[in-house]
Protein backbone atom coordinates (compact mmCIF):
# COMPACT_ATOMS: atom_id res chain seq x y z
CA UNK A 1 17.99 -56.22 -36.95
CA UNK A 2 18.97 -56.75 -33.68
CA UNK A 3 21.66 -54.23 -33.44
CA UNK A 4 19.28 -51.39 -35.14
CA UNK A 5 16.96 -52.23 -31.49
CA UNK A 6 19.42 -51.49 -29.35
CA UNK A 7 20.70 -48.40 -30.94
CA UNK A 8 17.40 -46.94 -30.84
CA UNK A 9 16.53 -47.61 -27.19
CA UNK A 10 19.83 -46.01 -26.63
CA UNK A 11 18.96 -42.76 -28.59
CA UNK A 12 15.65 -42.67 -26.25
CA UNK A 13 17.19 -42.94 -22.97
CA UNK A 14 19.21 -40.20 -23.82
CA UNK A 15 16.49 -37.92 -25.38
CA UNK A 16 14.61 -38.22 -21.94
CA UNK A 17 16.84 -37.46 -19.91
CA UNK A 18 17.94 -34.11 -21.87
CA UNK A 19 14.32 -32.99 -21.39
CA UNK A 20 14.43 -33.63 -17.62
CA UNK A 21 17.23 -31.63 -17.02
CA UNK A 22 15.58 -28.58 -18.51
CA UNK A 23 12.39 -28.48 -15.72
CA UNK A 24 12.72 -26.29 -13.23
CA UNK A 25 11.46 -28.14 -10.22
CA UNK A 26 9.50 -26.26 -6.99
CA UNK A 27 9.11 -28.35 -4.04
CA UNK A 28 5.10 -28.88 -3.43
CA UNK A 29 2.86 -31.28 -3.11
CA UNK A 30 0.44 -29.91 -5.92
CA UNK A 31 2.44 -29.47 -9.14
CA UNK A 32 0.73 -28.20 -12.26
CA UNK A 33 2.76 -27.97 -15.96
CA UNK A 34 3.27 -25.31 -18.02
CA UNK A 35 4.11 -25.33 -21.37
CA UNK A 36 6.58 -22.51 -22.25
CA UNK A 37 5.45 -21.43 -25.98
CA UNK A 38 8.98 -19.16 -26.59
CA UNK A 39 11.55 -21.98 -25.70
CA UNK A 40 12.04 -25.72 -25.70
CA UNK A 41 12.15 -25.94 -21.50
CA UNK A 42 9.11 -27.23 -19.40
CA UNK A 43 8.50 -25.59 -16.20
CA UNK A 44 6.54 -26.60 -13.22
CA UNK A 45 4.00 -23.90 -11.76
CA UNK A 46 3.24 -24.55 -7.75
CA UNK A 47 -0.23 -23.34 -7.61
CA UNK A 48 -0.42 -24.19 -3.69
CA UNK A 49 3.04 -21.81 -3.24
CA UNK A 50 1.82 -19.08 -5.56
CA UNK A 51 -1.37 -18.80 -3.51
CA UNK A 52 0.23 -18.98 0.15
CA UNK A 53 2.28 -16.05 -0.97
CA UNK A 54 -0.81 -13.99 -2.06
CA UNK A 55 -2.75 -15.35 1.63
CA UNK A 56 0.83 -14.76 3.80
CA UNK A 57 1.14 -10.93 1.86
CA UNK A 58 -2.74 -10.13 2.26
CA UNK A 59 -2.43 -10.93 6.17
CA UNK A 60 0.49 -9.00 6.69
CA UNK A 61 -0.88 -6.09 5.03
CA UNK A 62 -4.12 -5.87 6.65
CA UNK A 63 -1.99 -6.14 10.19
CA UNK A 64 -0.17 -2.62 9.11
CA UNK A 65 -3.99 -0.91 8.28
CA UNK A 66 -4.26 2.04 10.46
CA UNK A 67 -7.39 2.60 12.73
CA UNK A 68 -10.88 3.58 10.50
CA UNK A 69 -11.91 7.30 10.37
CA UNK A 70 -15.56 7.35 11.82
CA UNK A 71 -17.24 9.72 10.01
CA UNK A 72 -19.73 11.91 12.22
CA UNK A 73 -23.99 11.88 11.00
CA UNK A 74 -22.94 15.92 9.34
CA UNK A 75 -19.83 14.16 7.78
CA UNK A 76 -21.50 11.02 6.24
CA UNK A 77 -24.65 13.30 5.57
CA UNK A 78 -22.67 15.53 3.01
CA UNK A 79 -20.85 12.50 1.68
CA UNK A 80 -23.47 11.05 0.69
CA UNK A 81 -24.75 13.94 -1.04
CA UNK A 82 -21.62 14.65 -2.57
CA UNK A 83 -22.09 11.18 -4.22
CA UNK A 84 -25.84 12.05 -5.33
CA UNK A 85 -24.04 14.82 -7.40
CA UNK A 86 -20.46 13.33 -7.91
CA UNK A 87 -22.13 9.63 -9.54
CA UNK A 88 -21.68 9.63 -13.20
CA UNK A 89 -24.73 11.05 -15.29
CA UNK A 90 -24.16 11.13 -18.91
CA UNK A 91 -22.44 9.36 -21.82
CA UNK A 92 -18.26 7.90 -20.99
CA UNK A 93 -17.24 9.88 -24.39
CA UNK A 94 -17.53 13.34 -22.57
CA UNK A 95 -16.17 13.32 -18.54
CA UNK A 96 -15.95 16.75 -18.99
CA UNK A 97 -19.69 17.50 -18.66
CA UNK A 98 -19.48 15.18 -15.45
CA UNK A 99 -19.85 17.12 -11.86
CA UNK A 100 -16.42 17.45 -10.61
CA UNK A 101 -14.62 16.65 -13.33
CA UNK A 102 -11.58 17.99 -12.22
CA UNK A 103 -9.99 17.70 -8.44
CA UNK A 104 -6.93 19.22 -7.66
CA UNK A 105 -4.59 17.60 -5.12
CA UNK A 106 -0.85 18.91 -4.34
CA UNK A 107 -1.79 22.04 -6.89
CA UNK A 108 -1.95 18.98 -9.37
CA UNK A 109 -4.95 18.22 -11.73
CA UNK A 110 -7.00 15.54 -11.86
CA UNK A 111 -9.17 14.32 -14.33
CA UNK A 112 -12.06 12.10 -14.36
CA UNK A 113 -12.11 8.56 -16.18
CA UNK A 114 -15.23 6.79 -16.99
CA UNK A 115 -14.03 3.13 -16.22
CA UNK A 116 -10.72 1.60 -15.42
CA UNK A 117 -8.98 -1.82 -14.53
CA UNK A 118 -6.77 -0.29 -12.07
CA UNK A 119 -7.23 -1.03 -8.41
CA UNK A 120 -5.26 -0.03 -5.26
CA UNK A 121 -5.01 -1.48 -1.60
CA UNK A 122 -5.46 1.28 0.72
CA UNK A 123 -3.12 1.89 4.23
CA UNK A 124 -6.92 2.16 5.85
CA UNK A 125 -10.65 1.21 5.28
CA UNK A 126 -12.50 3.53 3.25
CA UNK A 127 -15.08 5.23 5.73
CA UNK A 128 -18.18 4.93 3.03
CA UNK A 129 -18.84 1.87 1.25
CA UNK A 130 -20.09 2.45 -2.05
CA UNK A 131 -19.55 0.54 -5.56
CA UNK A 132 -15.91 2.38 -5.62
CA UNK A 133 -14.39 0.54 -2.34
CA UNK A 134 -14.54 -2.50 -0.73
CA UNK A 135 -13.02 -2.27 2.36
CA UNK A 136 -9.50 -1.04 2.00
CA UNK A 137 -9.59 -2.17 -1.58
CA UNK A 138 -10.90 0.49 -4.19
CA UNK A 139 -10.77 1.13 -7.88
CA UNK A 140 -8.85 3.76 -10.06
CA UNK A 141 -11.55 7.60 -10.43
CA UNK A 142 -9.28 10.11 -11.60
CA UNK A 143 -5.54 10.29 -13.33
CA UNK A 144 -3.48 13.18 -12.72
CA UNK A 145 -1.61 15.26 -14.91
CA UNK A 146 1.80 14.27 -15.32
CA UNK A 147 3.49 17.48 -15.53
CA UNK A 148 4.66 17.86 -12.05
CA UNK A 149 6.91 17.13 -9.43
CA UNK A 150 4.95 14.59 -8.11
CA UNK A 151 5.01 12.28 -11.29
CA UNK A 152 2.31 10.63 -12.88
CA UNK A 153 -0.65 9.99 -10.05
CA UNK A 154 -3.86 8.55 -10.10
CA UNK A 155 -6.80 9.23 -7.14
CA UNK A 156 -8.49 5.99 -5.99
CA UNK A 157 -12.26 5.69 -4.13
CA UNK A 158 -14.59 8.50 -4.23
CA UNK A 159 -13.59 11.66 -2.01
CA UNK A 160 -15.41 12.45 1.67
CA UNK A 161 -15.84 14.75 4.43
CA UNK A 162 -13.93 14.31 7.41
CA UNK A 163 -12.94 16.88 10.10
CA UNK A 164 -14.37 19.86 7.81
CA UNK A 165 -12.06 18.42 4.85
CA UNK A 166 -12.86 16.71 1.61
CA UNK A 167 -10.02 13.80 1.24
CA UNK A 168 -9.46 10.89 -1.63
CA UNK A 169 -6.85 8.65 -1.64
CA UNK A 170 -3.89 8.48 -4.02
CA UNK A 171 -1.20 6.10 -5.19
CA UNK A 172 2.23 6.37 -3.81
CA UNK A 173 4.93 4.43 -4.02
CA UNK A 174 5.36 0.84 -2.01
CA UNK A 175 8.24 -0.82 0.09
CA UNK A 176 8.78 -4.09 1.52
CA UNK A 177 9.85 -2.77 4.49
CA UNK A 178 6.20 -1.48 5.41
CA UNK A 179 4.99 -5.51 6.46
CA UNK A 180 6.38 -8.22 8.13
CA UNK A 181 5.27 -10.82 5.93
CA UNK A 182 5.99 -14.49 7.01
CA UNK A 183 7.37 -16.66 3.84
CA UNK A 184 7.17 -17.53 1.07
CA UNK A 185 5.39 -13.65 0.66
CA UNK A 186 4.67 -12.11 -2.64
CA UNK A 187 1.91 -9.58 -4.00
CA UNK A 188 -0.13 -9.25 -7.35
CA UNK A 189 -1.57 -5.68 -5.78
CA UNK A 190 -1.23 -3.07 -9.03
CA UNK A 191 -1.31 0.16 -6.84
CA UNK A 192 -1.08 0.90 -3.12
CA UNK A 193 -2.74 4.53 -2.18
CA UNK A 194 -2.75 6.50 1.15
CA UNK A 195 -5.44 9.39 1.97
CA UNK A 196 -4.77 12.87 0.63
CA UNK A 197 -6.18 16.13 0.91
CA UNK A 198 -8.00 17.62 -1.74
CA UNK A 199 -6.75 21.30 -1.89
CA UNK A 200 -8.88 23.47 -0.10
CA UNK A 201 -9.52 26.11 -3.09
CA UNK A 202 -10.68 23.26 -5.05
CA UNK A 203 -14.68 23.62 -5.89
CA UNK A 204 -15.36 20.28 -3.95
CA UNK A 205 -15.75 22.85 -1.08
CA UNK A 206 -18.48 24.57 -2.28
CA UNK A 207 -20.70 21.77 -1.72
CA UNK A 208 -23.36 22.61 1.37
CA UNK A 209 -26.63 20.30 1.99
CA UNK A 210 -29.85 21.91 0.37
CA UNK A 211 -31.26 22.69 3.76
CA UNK A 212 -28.13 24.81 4.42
């Protein structure tokens, strides 16, 4: 009976310390566990790390913004009513019957969606806030035919008037060398878009205030 003891604390011992050596140890001071569900191996998630990266990326990126556009009282006047017309009317199962369905940027078309989950961190503050932007961070409006040089695109925010232009912003395609991010740096950011012009034979142009 005795001997049957021992062999069986033995077998423990050793059983723990297999499973140690498979966890993947960060250094922190706030460790939280993660079961892995497609292999035997425990892993150890740093929350506190994870989110310093995010904080460290998100001030490094809003040191590279460039300076706001002010929009002039003619400028935000027609943007606004641009928005009066452009603000979504009728059911999400037809866009097409939406105002401005279509925007054409780069000779590419654009097409309007009704919702989406995409998102994008703009190079600049949006000049109008509106339910689209928040700052420099604005949701996913139209998707762009692929069938170009230019590759799949999508246009983010809603479009404006600046300097006798309509412009909306589009996704392009990001580098690490655009920040100086201190570490440990990292990004969950889905899309990063710069301001574009919308071509200037594109209908958006026709728009004048009633009084005009």
């Amino acid at each position: 009976m005795k001997k049957f003891i021992i062999i069986f604390i033995f077998l423990s011992c050793n059983t723990n310390q297999s499973n140690i050596e498979n966890i993947d140890i960060l250094p922190t001071t706030t460790q939280k566990i993660v079961n892995n569900t497609t292999t035997t191996s425990t892993t150890i998630f740093d929350e506190e790390v994870h989110y310093l990266r995010l904080d460290n990326f998100k001030e490094a990126w809003e040191r590279t913004l460039k300076d706001p556009k002010g929009l002039s009282e003619e400028e935000r006047e027609l943007t606004e009513y641009l928005y009066s017309l452009w603000t979504w009317k009728g059911d999400k199962w037809t866009p097409e019957n939406e105002n401005f369905y279509e925007l054409k940027v780069n000779g590419q078309i654009c097409r309007r969606i009704w919702s989406s989950m995409g998102y994008a961190w703009l190079d600049e503050l949006h000049p109008v806030q509106n339910i689209f932007t928040d700052g420099y961070v604005v949701t996913e409006r139209y998707v762009c035919d692929e069938n170009s040089d230019y590759g799949r695109k999508s246009l983010f925010g809603a479009p404006f008037y600046y300097q006798d232009k309509w412009w909306i912003y589009q996704d392009y395609q990001f580098s690490w060398d655009q920040i100086d991010c201190n570490l440990p740096c990292g990004t969950s950011v889905q899309y990063f878009a710069t301001r574009v012009l919308i071509d200037l034979d594109d209908d958006i142009y026709l728009i004048k205030l009633p009084n005009n």
